[in-house]
PDB file of N, CA and C in Angstrom:
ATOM      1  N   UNK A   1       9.847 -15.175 -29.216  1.00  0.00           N
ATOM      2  CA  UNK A   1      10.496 -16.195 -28.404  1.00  0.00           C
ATOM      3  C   UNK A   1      10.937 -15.614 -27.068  1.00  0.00           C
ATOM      4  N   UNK A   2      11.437 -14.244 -27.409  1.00  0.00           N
ATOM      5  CA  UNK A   2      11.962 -13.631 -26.055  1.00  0.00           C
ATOM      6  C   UNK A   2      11.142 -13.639 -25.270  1.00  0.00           C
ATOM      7  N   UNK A   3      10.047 -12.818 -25.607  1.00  0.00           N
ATOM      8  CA  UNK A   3       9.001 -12.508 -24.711  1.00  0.00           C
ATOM      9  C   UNK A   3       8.155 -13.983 -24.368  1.00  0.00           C
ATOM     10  N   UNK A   4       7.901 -14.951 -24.496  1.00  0.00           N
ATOM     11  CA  UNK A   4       7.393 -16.131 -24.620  1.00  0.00           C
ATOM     12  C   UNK A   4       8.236 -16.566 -23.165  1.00  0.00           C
ATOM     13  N   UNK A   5       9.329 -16.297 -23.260  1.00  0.00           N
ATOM     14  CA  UNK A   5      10.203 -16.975 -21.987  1.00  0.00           C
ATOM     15  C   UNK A   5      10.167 -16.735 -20.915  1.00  0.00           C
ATOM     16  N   UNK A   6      10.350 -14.801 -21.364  1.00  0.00           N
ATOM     17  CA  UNK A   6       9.600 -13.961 -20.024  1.00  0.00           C
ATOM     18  C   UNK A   6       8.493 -14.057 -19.222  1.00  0.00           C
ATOM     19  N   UNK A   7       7.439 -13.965 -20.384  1.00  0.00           N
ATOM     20  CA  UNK A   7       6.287 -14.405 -19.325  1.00  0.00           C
ATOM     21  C   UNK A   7       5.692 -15.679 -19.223  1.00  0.00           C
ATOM     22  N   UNK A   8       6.421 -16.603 -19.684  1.00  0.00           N
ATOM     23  CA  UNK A   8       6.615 -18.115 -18.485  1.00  0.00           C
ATOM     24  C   UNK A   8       7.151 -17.808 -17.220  1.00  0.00           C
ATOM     25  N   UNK A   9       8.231 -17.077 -17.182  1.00  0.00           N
ATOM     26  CA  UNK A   9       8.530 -17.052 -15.491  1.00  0.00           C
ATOM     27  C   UNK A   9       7.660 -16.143 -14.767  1.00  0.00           C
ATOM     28  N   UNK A  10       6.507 -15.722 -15.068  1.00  0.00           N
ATOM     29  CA  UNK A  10       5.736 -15.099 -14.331  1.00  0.00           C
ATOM     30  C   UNK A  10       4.377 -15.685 -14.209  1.00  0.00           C
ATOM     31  N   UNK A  11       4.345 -16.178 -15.561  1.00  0.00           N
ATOM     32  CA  UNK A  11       2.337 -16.771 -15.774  1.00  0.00           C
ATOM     33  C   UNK A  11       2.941 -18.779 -16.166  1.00  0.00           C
ATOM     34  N   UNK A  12       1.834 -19.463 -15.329  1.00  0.00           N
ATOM     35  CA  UNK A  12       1.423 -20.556 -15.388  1.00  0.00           C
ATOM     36  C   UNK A  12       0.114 -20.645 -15.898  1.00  0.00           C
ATOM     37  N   UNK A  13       0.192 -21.814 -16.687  1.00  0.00           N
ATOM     38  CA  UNK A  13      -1.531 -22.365 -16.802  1.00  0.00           C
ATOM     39  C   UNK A  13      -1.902 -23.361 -15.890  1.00  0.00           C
ATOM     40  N   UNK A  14      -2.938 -23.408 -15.296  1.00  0.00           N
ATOM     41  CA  UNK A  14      -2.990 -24.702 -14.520  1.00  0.00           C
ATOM     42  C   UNK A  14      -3.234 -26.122 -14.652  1.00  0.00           C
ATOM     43  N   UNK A  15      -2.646 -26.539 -13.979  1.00  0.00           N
ATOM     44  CA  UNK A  15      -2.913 -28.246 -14.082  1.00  0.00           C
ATOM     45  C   UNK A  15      -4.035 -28.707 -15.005  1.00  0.00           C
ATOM     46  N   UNK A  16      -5.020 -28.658 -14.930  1.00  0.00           N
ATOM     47  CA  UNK A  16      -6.560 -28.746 -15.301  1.00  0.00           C
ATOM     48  C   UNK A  16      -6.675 -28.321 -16.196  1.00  0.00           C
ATOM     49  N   UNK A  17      -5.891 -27.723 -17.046  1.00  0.00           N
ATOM     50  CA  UNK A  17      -5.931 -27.479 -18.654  1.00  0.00           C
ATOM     51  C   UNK A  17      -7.218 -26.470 -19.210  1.00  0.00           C
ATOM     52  N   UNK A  18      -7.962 -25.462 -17.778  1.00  0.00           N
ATOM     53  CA  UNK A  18      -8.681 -25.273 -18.083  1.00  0.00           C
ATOM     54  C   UNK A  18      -7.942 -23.537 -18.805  1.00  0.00           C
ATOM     55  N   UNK A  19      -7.240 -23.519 -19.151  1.00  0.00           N
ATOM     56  CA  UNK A  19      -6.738 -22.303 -19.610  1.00  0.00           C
ATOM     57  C   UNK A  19      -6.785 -21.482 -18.767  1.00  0.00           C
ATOM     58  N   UNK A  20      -6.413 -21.205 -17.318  1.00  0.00           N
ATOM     59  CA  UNK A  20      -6.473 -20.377 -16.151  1.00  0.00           C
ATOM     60  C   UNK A  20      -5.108 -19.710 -15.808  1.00  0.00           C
ATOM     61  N   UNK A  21      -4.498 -18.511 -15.937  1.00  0.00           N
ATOM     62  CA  UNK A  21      -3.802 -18.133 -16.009  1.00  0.00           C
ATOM     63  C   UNK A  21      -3.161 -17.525 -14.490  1.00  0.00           C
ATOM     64  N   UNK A  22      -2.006 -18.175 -14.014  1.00  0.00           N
ATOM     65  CA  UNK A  22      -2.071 -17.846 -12.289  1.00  0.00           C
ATOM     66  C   UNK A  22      -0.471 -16.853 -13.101  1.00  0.00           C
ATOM     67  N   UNK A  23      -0.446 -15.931 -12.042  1.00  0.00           N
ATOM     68  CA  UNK A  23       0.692 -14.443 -11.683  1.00  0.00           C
ATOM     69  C   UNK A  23       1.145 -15.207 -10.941  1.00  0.00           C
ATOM     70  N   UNK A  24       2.680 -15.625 -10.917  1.00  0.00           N
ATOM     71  CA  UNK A  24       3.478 -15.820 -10.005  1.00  0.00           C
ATOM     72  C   UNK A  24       4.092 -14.997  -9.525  1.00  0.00           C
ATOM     73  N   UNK A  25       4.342 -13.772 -10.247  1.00  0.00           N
ATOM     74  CA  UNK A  25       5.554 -12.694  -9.754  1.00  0.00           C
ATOM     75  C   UNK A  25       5.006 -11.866  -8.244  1.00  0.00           C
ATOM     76  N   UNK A  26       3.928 -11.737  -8.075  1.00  0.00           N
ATOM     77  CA  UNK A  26       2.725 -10.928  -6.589  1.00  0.00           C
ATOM     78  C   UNK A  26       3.700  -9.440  -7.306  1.00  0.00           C
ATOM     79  N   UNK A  27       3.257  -9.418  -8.197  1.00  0.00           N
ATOM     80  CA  UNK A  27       3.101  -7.826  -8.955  1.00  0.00           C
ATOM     81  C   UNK A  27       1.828  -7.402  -8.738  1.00  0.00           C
ATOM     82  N   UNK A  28       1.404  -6.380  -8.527  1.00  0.00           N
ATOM     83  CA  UNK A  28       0.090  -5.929  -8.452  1.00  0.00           C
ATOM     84  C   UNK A  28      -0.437  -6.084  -9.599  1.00  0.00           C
ATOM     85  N   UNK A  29      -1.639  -5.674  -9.795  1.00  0.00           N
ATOM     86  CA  UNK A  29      -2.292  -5.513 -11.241  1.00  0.00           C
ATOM     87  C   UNK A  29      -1.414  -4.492 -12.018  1.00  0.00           C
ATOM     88  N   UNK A  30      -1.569  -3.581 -11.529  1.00  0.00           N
ATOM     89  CA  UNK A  30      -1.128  -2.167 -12.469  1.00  0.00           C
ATOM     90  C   UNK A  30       0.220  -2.470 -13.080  1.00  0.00           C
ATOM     91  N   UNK A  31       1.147  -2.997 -12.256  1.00  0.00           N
ATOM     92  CA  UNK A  31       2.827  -3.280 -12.238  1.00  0.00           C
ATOM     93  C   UNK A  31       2.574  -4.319 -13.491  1.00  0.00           C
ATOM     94  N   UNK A  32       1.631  -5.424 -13.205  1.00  0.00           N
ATOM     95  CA  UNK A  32       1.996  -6.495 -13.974  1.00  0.00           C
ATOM     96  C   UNK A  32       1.450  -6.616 -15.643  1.00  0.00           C
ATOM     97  N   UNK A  33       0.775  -5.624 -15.690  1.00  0.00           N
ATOM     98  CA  UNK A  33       0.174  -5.028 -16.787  1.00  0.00           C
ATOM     99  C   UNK A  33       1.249  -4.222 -17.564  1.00  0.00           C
ATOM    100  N   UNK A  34       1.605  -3.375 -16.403  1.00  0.00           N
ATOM    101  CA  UNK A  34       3.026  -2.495 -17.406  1.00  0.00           C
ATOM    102  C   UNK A  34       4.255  -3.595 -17.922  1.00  0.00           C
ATOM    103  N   UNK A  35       4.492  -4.388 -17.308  1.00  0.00           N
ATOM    104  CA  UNK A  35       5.675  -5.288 -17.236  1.00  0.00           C
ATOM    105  C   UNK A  35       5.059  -6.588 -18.674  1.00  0.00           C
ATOM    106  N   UNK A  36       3.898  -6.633 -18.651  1.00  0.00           N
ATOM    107  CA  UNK A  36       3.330  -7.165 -19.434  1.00  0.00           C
ATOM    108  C   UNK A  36       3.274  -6.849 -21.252  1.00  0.00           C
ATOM    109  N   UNK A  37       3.249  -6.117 -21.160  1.00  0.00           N
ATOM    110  CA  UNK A  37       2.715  -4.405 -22.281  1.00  0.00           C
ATOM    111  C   UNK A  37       4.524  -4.350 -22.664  1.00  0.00           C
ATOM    112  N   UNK A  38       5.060  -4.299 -21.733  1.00  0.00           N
ATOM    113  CA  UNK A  38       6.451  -4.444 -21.907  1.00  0.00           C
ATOM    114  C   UNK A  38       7.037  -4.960 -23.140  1.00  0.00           C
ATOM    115  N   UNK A  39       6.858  -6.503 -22.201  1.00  0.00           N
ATOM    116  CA  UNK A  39       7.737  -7.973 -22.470  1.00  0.00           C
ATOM    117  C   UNK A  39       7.262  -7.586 -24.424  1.00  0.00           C
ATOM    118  N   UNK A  40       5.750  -7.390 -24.636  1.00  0.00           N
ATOM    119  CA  UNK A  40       5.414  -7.786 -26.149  1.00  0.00           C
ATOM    120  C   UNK A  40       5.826  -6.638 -26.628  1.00  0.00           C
ATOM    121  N   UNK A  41       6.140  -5.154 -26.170  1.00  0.00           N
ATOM    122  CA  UNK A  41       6.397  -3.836 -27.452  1.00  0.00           C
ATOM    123  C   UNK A  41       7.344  -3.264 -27.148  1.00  0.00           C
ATOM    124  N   UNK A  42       7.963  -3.341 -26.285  1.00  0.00           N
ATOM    125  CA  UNK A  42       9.618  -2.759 -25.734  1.00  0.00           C
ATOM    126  C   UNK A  42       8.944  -1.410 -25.008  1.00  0.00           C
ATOM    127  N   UNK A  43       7.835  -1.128 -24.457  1.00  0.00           N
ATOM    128  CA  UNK A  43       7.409   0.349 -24.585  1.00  0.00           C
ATOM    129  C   UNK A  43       6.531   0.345 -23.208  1.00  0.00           C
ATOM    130  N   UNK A  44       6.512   1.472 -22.664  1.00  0.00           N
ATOM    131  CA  UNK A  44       5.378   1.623 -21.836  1.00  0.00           C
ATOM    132  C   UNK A  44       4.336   2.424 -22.274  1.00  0.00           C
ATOM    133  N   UNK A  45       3.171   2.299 -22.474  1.00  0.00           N
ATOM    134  CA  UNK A  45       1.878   2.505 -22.563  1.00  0.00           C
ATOM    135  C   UNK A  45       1.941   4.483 -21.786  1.00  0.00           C
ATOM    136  N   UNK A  46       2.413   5.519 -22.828  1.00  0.00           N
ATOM    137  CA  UNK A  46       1.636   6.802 -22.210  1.00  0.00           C
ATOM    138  C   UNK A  46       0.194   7.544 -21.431  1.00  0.00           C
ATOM    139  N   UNK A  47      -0.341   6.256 -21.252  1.00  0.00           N
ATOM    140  CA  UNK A  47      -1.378   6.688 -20.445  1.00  0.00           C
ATOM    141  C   UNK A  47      -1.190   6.425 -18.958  1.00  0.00           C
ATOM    142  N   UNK A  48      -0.220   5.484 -18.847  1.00  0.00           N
ATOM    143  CA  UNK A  48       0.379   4.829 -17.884  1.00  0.00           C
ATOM    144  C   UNK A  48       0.539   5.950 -17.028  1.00  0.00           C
ATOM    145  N   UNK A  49       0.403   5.967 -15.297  1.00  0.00           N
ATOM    146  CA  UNK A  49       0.680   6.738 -14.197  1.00  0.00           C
ATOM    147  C   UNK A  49       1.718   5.828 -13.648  1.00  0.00           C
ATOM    148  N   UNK A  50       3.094   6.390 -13.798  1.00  0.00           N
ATOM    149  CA  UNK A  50       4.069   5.573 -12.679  1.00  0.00           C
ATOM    150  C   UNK A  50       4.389   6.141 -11.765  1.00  0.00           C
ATOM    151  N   UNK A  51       3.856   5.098 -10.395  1.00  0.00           N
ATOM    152  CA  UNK A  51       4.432   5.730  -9.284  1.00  0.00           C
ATOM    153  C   UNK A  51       5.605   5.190  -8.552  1.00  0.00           C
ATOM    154  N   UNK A  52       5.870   5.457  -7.340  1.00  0.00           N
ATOM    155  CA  UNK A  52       7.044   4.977  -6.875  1.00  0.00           C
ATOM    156  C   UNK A  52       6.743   3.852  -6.584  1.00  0.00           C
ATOM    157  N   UNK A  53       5.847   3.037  -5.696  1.00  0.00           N
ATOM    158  CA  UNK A  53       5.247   2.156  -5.499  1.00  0.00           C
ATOM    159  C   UNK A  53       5.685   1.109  -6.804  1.00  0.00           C
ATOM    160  N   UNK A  54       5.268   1.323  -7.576  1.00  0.00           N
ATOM    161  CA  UNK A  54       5.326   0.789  -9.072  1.00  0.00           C
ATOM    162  C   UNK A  54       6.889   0.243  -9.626  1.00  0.00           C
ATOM    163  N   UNK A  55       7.283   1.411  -9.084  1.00  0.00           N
ATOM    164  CA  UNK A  55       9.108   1.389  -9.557  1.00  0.00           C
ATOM    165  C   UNK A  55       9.567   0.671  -8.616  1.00  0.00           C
ATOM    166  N   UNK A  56       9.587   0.717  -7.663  1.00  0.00           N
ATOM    167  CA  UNK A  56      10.070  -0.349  -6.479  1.00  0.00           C
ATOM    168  C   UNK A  56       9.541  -1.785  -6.602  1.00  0.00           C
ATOM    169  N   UNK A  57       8.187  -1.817  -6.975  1.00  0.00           N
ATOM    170  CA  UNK A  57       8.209  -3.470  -7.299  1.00  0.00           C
ATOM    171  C   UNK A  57       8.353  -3.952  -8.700  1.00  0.00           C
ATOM    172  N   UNK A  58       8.741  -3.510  -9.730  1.00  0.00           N
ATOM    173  CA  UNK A  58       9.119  -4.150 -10.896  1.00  0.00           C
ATOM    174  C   UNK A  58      10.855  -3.984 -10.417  1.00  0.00           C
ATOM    175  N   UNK A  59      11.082  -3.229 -10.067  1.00  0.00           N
ATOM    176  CA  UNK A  59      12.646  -3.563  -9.912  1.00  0.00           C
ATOM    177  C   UNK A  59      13.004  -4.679  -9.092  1.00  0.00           C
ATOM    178  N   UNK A  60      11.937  -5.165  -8.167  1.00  0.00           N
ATOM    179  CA  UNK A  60      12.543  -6.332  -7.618  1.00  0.00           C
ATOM    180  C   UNK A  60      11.905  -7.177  -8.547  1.00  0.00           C
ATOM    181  N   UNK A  61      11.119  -7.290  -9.471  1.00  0.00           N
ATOM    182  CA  UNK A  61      10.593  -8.182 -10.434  1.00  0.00           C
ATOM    183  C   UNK A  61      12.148  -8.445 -11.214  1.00  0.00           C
ATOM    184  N   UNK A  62      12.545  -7.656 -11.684  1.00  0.00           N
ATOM    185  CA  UNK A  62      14.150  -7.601 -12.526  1.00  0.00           C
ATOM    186  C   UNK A  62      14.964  -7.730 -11.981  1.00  0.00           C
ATOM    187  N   UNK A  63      15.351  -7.411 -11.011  1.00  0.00           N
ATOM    188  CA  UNK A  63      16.547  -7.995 -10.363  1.00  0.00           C
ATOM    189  C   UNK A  63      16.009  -9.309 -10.178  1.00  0.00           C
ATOM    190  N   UNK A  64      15.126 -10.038  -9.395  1.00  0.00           N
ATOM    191  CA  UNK A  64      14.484 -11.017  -9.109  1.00  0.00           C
ATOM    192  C   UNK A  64      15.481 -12.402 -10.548  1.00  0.00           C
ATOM    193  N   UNK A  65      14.346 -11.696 -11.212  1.00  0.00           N
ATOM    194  CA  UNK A  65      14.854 -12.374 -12.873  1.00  0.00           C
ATOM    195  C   UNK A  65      15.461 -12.256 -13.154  1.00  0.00           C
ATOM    196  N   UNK A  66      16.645 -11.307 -12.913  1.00  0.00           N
ATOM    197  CA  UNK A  66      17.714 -11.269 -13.349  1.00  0.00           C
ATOM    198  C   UNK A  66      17.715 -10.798 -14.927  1.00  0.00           C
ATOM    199  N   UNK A  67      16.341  -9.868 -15.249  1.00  0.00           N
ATOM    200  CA  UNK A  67      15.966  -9.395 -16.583  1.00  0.00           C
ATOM    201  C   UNK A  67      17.064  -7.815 -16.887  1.00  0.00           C
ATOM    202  N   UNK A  68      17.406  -7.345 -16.078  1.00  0.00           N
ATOM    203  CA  UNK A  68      18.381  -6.008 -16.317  1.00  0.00           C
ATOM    204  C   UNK A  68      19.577  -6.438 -17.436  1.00  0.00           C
ATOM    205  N   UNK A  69      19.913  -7.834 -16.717  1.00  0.00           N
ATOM    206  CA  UNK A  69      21.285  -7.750 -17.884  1.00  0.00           C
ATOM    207  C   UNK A  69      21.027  -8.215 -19.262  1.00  0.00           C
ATOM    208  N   UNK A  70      19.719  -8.456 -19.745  1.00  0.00           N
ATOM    209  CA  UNK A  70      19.246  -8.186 -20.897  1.00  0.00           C
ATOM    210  C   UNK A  70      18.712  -7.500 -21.562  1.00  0.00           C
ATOM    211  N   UNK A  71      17.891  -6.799 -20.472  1.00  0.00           N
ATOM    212  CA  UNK A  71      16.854  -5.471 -21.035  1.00  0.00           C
ATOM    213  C   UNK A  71      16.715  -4.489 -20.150  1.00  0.00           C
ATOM    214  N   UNK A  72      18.194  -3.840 -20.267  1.00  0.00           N
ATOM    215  CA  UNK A  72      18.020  -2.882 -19.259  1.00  0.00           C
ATOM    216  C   UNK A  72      17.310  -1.216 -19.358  1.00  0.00           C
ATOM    217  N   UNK A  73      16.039  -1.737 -20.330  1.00  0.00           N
ATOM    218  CA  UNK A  73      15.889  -0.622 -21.083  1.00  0.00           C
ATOM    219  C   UNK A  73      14.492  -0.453 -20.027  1.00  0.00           C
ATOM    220  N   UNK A  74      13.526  -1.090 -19.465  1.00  0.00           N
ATOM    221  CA  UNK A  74      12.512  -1.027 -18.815  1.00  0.00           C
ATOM    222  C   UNK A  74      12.694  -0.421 -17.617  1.00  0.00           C
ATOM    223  N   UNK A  75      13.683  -0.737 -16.795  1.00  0.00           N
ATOM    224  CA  UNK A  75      13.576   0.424 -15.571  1.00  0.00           C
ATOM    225  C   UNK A  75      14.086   1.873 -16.094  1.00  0.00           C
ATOM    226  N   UNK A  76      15.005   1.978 -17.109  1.00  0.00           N
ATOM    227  CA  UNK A  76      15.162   3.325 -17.335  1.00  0.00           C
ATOM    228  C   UNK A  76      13.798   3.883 -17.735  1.00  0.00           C
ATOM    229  N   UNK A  77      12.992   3.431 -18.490  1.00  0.00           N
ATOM    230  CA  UNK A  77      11.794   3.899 -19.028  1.00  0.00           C
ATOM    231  C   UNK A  77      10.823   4.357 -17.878  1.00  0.00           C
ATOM    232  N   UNK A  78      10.940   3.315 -17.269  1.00  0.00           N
ATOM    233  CA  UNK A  78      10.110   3.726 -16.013  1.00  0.00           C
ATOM    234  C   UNK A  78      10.718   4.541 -15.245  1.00  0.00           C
ATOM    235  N   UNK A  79      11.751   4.685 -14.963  1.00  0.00           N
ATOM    236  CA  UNK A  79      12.249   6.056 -14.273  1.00  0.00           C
ATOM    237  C   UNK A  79      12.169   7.250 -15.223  1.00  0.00           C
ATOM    238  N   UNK A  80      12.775   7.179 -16.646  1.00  0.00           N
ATOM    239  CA  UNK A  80      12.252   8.842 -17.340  1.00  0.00           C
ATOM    240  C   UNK A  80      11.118   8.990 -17.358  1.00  0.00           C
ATOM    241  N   UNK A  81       9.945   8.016 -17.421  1.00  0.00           N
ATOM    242  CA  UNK A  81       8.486   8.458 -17.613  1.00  0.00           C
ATOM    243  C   UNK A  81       7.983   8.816 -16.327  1.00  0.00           C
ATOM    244  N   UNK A  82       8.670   8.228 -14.730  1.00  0.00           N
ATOM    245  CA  UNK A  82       8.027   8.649 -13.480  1.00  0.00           C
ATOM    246  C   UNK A  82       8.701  10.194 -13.365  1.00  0.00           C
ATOM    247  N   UNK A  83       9.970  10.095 -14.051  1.00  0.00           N
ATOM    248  CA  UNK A  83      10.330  11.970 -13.950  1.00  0.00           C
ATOM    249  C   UNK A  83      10.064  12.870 -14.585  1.00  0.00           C
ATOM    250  N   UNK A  84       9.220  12.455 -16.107  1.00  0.00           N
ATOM    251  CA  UNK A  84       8.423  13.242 -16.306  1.00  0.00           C
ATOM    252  C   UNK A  84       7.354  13.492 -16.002  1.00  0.00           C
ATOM    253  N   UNK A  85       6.298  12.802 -15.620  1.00  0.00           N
ATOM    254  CA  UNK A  85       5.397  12.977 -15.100  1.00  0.00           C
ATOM    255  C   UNK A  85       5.050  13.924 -13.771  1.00  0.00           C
ATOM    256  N   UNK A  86       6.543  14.219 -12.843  1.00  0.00           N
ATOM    257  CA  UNK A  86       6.748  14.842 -11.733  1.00  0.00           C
ATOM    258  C   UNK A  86       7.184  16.100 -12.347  1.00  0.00           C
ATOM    259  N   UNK A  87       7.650  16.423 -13.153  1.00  0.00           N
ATOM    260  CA  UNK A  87       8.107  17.399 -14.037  1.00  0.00           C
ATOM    261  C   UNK A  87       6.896  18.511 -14.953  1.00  0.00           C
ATOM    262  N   UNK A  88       5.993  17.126 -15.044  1.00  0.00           N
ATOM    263  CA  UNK A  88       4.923  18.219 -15.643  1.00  0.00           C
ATOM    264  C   UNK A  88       4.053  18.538 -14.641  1.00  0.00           C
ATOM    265  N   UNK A  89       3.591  17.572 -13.394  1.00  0.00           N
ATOM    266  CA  UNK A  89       2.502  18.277 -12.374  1.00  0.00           C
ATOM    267  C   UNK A  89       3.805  19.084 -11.643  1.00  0.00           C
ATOM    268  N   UNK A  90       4.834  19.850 -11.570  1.00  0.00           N
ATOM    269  CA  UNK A  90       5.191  20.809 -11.246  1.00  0.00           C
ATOM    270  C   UNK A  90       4.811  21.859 -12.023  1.00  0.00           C
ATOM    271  N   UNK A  91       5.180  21.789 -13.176  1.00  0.00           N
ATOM    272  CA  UNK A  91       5.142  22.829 -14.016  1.00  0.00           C
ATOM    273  C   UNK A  91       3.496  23.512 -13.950  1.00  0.00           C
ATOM    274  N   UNK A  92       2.572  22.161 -13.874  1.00  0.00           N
ATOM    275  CA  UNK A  92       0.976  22.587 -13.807  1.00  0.00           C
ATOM    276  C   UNK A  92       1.049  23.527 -12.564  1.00  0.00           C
ATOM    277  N   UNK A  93       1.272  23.139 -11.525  1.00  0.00           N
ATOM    278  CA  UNK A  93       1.223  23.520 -10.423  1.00  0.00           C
ATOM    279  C   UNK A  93       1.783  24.972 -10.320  1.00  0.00           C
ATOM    280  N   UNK A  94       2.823  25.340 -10.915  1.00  0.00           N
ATOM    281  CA  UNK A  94       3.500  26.955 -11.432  1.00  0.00           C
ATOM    282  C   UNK A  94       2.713  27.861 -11.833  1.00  0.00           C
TER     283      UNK A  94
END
């Protein structure tokens, strides 16, 4: 149900009933996929590359929605997984 609500405020079907699925949020692909992957498993996908780019527009996706004061568990995720990821191409880089 939760997730059902969520991504109504982002995805429409269209008029025409032809089952066409329009993005309202102008998330990129990549963003709206993670945010997607989200809403249904509480989780981000470890194959996932987060960049800053990425983090800056789902956070205005959540603030937007006003989704933080329910699930303020997705930008933290996305910030520990963008600091690890910077954490290990340092370490490669050593």
């Amino acid at each position: 149900m939760r997730s059902e609500l969520y991504r109504g405020m982002f995805l429409s079907v269209t008029e025409d009933k032809s089952n066409k699925v329009t993005d309202y949020s102008e998330l990129s692909n990549k963003s709206f996929q993670i945010f997607e992957y989200w809403i249904y498993s509480n989780q981000i996908k470890d194959e996932i590359e987060i960049t800053q780019e990425i983090i800056d527009e789902i956070k205005i996706g959540i603030d937007y929605f006003q989704l933080n004061q329910t699930n303020p568990n997705l930008f933290d995720l996305l910030i520990n997984k963008f600091n690890n990821q910077n954490y290990n191409q340092n370490q490669n880089q050593n």
